[in-house]
PDB file of N, CA and C in Angstrom:
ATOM      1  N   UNK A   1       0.824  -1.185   0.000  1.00  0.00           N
ATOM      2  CA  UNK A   1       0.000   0.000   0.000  1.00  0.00           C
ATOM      3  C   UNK A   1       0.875   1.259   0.000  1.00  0.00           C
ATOM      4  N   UNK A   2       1.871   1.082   0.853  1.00  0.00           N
ATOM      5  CA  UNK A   2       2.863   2.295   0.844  1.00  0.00           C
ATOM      6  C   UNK A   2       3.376   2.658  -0.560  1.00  0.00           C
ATOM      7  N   UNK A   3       3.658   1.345  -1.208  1.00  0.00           N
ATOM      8  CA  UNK A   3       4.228   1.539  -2.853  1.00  0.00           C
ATOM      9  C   UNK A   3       3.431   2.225  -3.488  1.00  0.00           C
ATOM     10  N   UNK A   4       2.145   2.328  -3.214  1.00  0.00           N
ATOM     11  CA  UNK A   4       1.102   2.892  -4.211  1.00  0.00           C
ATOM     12  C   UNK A   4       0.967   4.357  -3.686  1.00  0.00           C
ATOM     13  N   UNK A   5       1.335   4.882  -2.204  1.00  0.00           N
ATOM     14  CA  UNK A   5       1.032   5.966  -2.024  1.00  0.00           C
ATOM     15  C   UNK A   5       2.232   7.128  -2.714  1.00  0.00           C
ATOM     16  N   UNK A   6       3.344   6.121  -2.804  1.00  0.00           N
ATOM     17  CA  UNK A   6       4.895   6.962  -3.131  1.00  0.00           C
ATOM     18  C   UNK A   6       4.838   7.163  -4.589  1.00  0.00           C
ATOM     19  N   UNK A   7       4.326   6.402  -5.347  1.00  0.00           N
ATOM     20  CA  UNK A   7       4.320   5.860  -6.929  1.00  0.00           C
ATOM     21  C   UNK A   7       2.957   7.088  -7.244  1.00  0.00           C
ATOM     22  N   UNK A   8       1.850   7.161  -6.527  1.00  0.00           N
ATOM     23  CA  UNK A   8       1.208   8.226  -6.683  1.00  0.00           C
ATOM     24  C   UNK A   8       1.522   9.747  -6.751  1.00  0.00           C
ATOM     25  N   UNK A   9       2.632  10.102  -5.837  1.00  0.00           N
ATOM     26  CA  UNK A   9       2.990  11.207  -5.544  1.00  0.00           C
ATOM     27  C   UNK A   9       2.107  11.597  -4.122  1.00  0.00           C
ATOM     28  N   UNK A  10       3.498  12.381  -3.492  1.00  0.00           N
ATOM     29  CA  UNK A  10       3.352  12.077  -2.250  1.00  0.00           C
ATOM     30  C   UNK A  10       2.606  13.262  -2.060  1.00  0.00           C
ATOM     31  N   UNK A  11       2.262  14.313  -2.701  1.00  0.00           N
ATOM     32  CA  UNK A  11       1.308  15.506  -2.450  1.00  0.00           C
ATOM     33  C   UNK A  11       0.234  15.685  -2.645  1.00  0.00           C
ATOM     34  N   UNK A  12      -0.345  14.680  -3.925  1.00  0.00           N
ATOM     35  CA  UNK A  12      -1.576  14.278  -3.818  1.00  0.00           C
ATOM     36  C   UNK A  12      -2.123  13.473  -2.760  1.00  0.00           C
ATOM     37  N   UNK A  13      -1.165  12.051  -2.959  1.00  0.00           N
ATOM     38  CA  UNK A  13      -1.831  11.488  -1.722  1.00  0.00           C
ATOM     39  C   UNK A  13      -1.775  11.638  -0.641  1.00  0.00           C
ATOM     40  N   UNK A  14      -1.002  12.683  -0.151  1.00  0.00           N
ATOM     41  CA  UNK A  14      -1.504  13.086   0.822  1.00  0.00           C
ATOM     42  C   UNK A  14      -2.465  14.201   1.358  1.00  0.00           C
ATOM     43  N   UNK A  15      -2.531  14.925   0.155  1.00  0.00           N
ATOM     44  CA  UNK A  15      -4.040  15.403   0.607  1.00  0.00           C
ATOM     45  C   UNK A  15      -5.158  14.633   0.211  1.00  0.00           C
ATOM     46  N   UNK A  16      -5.485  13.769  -0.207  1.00  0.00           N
ATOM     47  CA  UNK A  16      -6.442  12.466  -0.452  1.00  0.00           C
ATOM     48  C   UNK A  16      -6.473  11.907   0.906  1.00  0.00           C
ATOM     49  N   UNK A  17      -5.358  11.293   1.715  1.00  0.00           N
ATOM     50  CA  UNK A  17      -5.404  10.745   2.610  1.00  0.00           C
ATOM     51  C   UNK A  17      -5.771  11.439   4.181  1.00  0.00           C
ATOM     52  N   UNK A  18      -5.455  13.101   3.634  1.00  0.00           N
ATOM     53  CA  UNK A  18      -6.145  14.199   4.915  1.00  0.00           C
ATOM     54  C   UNK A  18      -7.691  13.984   4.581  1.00  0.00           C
ATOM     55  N   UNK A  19      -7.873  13.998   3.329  1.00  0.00           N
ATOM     56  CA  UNK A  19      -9.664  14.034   2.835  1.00  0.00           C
ATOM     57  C   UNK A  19     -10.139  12.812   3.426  1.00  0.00           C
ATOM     58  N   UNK A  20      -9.478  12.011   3.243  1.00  0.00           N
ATOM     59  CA  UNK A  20      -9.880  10.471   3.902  1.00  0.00           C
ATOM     60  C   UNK A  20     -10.128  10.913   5.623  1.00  0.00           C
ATOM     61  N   UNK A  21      -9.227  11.337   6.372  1.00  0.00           N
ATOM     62  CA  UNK A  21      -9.290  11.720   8.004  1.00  0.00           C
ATOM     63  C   UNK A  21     -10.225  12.336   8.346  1.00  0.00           C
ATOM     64  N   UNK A  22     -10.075  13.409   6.917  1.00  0.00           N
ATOM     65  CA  UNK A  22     -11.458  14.316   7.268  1.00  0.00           C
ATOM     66  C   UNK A  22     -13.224  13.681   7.307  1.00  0.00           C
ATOM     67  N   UNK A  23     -13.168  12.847   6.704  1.00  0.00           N
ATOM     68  CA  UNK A  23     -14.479  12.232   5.892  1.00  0.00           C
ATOM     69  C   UNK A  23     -14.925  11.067   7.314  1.00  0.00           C
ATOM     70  N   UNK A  24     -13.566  10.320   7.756  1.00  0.00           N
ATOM     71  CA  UNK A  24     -14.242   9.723   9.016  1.00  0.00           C
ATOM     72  C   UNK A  24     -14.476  10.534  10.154  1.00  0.00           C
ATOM     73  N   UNK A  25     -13.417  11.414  10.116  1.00  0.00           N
ATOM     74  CA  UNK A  25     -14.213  12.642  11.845  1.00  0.00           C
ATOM     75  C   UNK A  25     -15.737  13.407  10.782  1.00  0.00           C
ATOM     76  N   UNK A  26     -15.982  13.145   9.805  1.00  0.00           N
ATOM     77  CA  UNK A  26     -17.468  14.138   9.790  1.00  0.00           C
ATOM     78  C   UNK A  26     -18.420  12.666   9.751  1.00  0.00           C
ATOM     79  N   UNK A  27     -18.179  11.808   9.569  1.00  0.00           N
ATOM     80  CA  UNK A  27     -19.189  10.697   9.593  1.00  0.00           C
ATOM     81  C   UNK A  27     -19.457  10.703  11.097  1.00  0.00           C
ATOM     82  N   UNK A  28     -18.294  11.141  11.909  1.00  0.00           N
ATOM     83  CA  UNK A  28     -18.957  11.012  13.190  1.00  0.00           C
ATOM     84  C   UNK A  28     -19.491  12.356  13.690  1.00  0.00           C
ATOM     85  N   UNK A  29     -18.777  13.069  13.473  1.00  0.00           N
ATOM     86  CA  UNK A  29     -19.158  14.345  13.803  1.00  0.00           C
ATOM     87  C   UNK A  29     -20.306  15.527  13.195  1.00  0.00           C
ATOM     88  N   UNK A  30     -19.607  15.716  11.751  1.00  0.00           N
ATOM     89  CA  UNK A  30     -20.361  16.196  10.602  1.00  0.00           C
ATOM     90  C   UNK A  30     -21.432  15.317   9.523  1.00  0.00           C
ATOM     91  N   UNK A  31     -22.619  14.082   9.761  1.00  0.00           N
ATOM     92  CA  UNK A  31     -22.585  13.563   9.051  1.00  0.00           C
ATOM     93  C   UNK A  31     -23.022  14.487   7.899  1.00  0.00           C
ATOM     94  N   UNK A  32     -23.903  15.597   7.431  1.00  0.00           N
ATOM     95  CA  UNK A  32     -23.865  15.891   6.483  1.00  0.00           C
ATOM     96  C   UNK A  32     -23.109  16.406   5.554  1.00  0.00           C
ATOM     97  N   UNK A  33     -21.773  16.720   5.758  1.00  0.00           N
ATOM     98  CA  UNK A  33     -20.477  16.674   5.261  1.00  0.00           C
ATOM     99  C   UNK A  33     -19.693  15.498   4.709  1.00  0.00           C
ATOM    100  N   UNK A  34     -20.007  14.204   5.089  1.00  0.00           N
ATOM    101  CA  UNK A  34     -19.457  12.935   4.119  1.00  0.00           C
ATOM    102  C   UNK A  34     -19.518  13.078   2.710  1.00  0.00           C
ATOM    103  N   UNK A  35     -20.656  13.195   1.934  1.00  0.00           N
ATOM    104  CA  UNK A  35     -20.699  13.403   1.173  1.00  0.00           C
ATOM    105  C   UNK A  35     -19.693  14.062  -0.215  1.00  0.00           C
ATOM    106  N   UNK A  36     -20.167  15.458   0.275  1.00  0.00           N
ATOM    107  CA  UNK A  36     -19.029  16.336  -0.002  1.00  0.00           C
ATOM    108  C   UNK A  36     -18.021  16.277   0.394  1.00  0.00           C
ATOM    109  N   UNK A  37     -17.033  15.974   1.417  1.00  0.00           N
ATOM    110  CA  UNK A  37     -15.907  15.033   1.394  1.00  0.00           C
ATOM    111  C   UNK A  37     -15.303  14.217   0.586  1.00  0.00           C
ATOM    112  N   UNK A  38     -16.107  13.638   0.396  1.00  0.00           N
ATOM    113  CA  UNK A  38     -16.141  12.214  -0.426  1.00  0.00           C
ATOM    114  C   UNK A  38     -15.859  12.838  -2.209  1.00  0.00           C
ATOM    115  N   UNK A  39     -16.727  13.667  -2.582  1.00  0.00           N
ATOM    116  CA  UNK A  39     -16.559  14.551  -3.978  1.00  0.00           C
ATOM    117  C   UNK A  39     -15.433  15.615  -4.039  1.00  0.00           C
ATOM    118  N   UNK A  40     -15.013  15.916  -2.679  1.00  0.00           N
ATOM    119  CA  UNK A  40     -13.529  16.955  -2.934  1.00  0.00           C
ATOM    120  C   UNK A  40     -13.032  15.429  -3.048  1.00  0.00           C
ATOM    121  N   UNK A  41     -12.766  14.251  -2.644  1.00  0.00           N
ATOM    122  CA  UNK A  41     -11.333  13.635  -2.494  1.00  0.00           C
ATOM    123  C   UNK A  41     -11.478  13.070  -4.095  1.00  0.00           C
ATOM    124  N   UNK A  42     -12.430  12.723  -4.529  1.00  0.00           N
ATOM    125  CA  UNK A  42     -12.598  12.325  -6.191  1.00  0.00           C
ATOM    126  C   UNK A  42     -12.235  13.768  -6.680  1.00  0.00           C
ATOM    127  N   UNK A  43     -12.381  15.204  -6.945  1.00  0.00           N
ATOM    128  CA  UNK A  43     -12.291  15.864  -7.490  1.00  0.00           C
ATOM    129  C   UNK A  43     -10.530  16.039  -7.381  1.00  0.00           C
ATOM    130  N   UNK A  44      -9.734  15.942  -5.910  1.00  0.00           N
ATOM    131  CA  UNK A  44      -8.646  15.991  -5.763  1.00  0.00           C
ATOM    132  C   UNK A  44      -8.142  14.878  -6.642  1.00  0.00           C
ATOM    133  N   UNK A  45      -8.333  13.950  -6.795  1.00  0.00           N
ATOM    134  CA  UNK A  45      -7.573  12.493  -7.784  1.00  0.00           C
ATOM    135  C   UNK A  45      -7.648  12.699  -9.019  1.00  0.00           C
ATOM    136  N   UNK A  46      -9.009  13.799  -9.618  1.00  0.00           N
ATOM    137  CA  UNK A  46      -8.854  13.904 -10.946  1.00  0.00           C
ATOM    138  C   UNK A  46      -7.885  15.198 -11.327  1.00  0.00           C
ATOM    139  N   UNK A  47      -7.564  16.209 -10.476  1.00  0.00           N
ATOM    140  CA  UNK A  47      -7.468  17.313 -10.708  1.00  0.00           C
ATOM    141  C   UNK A  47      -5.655  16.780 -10.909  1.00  0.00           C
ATOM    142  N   UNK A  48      -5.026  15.579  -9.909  1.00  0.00           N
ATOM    143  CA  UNK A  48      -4.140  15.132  -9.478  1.00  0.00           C
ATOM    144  C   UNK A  48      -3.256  14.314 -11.103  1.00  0.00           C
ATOM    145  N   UNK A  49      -4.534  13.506 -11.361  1.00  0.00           N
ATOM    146  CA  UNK A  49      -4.160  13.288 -12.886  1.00  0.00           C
ATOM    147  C   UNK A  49      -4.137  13.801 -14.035  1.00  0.00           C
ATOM    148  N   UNK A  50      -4.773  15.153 -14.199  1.00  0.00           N
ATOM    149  CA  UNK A  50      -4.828  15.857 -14.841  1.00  0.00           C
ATOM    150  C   UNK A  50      -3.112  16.202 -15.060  1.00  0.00           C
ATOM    151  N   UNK A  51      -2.813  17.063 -13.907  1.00  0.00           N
ATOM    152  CA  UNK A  51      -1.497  17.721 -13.671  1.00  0.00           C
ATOM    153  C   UNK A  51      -0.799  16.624 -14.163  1.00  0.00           C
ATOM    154  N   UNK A  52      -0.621  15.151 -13.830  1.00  0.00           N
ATOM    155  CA  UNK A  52       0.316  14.272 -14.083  1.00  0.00           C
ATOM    156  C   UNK A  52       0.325  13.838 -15.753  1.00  0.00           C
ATOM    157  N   UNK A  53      -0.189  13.691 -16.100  1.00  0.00           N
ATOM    158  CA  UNK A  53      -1.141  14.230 -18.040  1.00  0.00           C
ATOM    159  C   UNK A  53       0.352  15.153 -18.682  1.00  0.00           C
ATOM    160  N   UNK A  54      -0.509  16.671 -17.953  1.00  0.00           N
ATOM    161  CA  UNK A  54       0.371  17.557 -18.559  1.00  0.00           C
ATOM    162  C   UNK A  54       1.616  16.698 -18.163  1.00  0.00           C
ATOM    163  N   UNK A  55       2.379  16.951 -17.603  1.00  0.00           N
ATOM    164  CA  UNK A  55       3.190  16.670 -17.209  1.00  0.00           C
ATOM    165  C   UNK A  55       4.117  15.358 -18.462  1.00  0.00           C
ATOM    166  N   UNK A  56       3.456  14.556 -18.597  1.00  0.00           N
ATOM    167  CA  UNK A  56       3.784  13.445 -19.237  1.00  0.00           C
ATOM    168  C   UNK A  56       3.517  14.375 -20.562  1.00  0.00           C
ATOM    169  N   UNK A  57       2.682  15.207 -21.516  1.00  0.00           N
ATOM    170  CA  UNK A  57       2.770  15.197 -22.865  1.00  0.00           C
ATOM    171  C   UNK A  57       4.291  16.742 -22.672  1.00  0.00           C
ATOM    172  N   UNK A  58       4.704  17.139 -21.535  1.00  0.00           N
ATOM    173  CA  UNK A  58       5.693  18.065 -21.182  1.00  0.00           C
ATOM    174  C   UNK A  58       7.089  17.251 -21.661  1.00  0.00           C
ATOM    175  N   UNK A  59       6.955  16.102 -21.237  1.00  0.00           N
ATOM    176  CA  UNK A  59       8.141  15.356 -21.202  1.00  0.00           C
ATOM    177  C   UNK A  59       8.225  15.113 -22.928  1.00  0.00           C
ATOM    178  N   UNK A  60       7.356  14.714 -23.367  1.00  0.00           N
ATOM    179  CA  UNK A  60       6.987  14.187 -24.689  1.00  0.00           C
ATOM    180  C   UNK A  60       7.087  14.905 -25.341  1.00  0.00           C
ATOM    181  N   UNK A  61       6.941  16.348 -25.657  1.00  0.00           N
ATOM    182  CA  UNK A  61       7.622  17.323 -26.145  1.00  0.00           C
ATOM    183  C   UNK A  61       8.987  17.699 -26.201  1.00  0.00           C
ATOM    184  N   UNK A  62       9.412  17.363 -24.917  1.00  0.00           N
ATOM    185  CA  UNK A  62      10.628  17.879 -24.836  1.00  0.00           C
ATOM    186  C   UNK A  62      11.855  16.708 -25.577  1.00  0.00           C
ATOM    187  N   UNK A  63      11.073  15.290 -24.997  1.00  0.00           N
ATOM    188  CA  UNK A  63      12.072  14.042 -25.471  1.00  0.00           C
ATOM    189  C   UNK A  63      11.743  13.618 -27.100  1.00  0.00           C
ATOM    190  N   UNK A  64      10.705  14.036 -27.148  1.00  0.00           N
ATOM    191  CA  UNK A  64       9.795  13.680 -29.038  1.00  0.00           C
ATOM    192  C   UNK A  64       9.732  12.404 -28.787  1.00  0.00           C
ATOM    193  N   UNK A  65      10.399  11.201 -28.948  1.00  0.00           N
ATOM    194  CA  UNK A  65       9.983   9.922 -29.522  1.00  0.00           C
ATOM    195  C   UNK A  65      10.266   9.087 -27.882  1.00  0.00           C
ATOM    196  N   UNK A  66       9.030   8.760 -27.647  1.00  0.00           N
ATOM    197  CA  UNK A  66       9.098   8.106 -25.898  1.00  0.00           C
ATOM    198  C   UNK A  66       8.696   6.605 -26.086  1.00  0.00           C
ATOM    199  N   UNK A  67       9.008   6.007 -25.768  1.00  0.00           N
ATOM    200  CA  UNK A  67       8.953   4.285 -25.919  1.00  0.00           C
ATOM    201  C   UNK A  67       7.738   3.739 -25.116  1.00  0.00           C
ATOM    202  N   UNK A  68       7.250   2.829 -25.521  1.00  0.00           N
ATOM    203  CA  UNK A  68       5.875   2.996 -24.986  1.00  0.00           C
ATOM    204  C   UNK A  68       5.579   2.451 -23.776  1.00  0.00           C
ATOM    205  N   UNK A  69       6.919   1.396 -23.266  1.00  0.00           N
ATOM    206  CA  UNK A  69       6.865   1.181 -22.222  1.00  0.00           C
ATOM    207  C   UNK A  69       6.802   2.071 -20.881  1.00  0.00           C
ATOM    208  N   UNK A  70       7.995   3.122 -21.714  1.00  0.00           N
ATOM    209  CA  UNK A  70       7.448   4.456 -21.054  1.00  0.00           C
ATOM    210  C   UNK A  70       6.590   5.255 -20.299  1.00  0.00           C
ATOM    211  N   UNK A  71       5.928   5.105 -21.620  1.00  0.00           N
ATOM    212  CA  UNK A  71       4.272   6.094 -21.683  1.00  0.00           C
ATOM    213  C   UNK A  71       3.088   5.446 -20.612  1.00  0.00           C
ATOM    214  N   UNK A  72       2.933   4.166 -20.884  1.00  0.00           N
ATOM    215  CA  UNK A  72       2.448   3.295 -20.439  1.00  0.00           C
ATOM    216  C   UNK A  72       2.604   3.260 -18.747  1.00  0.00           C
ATOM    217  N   UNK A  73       3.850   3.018 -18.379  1.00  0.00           N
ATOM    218  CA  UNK A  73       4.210   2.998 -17.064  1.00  0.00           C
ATOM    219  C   UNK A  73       3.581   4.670 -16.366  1.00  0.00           C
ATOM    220  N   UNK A  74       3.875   5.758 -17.206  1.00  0.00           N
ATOM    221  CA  UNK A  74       3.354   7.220 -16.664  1.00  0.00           C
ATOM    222  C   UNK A  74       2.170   7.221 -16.343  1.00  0.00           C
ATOM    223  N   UNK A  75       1.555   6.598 -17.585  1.00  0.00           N
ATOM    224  CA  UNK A  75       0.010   6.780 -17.448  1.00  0.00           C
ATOM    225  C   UNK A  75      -0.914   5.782 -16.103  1.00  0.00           C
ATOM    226  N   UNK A  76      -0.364   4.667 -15.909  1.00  0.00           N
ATOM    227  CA  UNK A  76      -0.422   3.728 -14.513  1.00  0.00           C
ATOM    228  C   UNK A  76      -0.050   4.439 -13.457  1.00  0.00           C
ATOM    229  N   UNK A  77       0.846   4.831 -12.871  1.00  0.00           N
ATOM    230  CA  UNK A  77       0.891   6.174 -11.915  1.00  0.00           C
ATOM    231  C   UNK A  77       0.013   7.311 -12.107  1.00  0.00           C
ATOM    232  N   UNK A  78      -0.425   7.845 -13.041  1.00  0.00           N
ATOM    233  CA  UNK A  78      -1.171   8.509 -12.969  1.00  0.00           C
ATOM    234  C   UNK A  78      -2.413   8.368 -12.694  1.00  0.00           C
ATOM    235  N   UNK A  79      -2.880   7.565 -13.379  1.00  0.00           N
ATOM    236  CA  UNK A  79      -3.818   6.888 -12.463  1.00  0.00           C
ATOM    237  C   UNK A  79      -4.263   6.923 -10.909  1.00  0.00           C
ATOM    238  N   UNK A  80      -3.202   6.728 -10.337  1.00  0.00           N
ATOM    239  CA  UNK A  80      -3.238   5.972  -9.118  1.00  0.00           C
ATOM    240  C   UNK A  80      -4.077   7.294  -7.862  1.00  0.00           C
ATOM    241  N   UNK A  81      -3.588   8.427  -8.017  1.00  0.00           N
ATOM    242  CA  UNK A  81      -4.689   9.252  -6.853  1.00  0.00           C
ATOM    243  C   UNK A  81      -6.182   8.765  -7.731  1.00  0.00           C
ATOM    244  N   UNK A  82      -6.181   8.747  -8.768  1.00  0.00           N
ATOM    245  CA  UNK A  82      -8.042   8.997  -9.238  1.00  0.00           C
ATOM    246  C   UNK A  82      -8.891   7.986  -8.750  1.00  0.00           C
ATOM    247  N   UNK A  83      -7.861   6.501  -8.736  1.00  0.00           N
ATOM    248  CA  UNK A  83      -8.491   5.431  -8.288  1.00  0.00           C
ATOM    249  C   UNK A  83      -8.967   5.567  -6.282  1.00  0.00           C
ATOM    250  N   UNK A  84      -7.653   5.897  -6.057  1.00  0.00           N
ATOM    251  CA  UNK A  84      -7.926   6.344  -4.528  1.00  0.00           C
ATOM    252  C   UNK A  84      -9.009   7.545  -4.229  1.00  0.00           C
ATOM    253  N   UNK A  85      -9.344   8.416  -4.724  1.00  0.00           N
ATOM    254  CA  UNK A  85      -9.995   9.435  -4.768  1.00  0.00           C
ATOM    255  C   UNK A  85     -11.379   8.626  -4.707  1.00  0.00           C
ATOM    256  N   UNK A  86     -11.743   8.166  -5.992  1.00  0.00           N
ATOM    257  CA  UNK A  86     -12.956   7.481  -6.007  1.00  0.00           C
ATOM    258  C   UNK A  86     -13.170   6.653  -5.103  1.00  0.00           C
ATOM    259  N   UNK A  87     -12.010   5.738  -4.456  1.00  0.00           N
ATOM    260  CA  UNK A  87     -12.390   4.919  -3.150  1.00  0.00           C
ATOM    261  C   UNK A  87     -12.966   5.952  -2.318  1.00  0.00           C
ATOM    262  N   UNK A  88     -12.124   6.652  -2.096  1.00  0.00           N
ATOM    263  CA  UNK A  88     -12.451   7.684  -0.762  1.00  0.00           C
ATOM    264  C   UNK A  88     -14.054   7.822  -1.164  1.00  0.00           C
ATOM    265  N   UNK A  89     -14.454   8.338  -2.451  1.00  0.00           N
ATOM    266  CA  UNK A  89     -15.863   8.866  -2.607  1.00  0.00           C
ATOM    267  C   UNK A  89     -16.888   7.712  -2.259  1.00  0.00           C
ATOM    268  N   UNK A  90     -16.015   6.319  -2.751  1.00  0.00           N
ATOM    269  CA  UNK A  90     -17.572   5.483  -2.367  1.00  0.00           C
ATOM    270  C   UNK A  90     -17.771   4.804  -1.133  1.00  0.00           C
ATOM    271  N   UNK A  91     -16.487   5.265  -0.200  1.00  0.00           N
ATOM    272  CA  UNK A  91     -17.023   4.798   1.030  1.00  0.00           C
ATOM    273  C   UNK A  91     -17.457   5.950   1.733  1.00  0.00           C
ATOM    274  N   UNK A  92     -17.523   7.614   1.115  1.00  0.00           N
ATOM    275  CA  UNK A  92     -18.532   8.266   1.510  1.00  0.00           C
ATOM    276  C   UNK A  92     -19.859   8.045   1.411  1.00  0.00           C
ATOM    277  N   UNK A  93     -19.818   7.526   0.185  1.00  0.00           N
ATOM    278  CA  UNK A  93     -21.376   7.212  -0.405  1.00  0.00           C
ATOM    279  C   UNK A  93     -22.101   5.801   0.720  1.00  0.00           C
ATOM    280  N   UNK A  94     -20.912   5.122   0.890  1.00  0.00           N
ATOM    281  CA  UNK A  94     -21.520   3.938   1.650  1.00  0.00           C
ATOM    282  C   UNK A  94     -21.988   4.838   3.358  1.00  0.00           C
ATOM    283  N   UNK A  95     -21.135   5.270   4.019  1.00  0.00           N
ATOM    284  CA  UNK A  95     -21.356   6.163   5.164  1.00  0.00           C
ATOM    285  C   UNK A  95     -22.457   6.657   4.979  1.00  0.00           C
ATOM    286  N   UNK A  96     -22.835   8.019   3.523  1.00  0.00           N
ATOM    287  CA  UNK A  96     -23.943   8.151   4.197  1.00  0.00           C
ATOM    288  C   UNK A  96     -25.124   7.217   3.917  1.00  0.00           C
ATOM    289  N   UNK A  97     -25.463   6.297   3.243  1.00  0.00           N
ATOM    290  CA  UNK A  97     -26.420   5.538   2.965  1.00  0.00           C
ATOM    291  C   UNK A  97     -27.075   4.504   4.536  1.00  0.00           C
ATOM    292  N   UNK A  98     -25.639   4.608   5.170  1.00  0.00           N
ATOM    293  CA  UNK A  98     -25.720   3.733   6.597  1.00  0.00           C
ATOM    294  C   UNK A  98     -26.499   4.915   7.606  1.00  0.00           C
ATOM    295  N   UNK A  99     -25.865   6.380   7.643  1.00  0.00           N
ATOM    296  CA  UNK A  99     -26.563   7.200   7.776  1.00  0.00           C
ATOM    297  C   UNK A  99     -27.610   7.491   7.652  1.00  0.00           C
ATOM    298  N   UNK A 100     -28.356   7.514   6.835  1.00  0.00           N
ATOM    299  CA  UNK A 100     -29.738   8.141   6.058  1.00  0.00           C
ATOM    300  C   UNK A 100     -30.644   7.670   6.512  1.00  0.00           C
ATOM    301  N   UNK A 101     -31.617   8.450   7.565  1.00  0.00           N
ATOM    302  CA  UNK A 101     -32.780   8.254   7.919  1.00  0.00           C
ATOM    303  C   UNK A 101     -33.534   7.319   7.039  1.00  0.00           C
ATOM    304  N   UNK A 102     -34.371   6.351   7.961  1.00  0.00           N
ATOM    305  CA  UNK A 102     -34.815   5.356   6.716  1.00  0.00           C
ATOM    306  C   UNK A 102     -36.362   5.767   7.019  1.00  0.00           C
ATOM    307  N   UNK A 103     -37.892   5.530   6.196  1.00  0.00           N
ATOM    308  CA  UNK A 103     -38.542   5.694   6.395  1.00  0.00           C
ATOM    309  C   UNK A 103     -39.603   4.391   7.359  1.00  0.00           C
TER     310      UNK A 103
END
């Protein structure tokens, strides 16, 4: 798990992983805040791969002809906050559903 947080970059995931801290003190505290929690830490993973994107067609400019093993390997790290992000979001979604007044 640690491999995946370092291979992510350690500034995303770690504000993913504050969003994560944050999201269990409001399930207890804030429950109507899970939610939205849950949609900053997905919005943080995409915003996270975005930057890592640029970043990769930066390199690709600069190097012109990139091997695809390369490319391939960039784009798998990059990945990696969006997938965590969305975790974070659907165990908001699960919180509040456990939450939610039932009729």
């Amino acid at each position: 798990m640690l491999h995946f947080f370092i291979e992510g970059g350690p500034l995303f995931m770690g504000l993913l992983t504050i969003e994560l801290v944050f999201l269990i003190i409001a399930a207890w505290k804030a429950p109507a805040w899970t939610k939205e929690i849950g949609l900053m830490a997905l919005i943080t993973g995409i915003l996270s791969t975005l930057f890592g994107l640029a970043q990769v067609f930066d390199y690709i400019e600069s190097e012109g002809d990139v091997p695809m093993t390369v490319l391939c390997g960039g784009l798998k790290v990059g990945l990696i906050p969006i997938i965590y992000g969305g975790l974070i979001y659907l165990v908001s979604l699960i919180l509040r559903i456990i939450q939610k007044p039932r009729i």
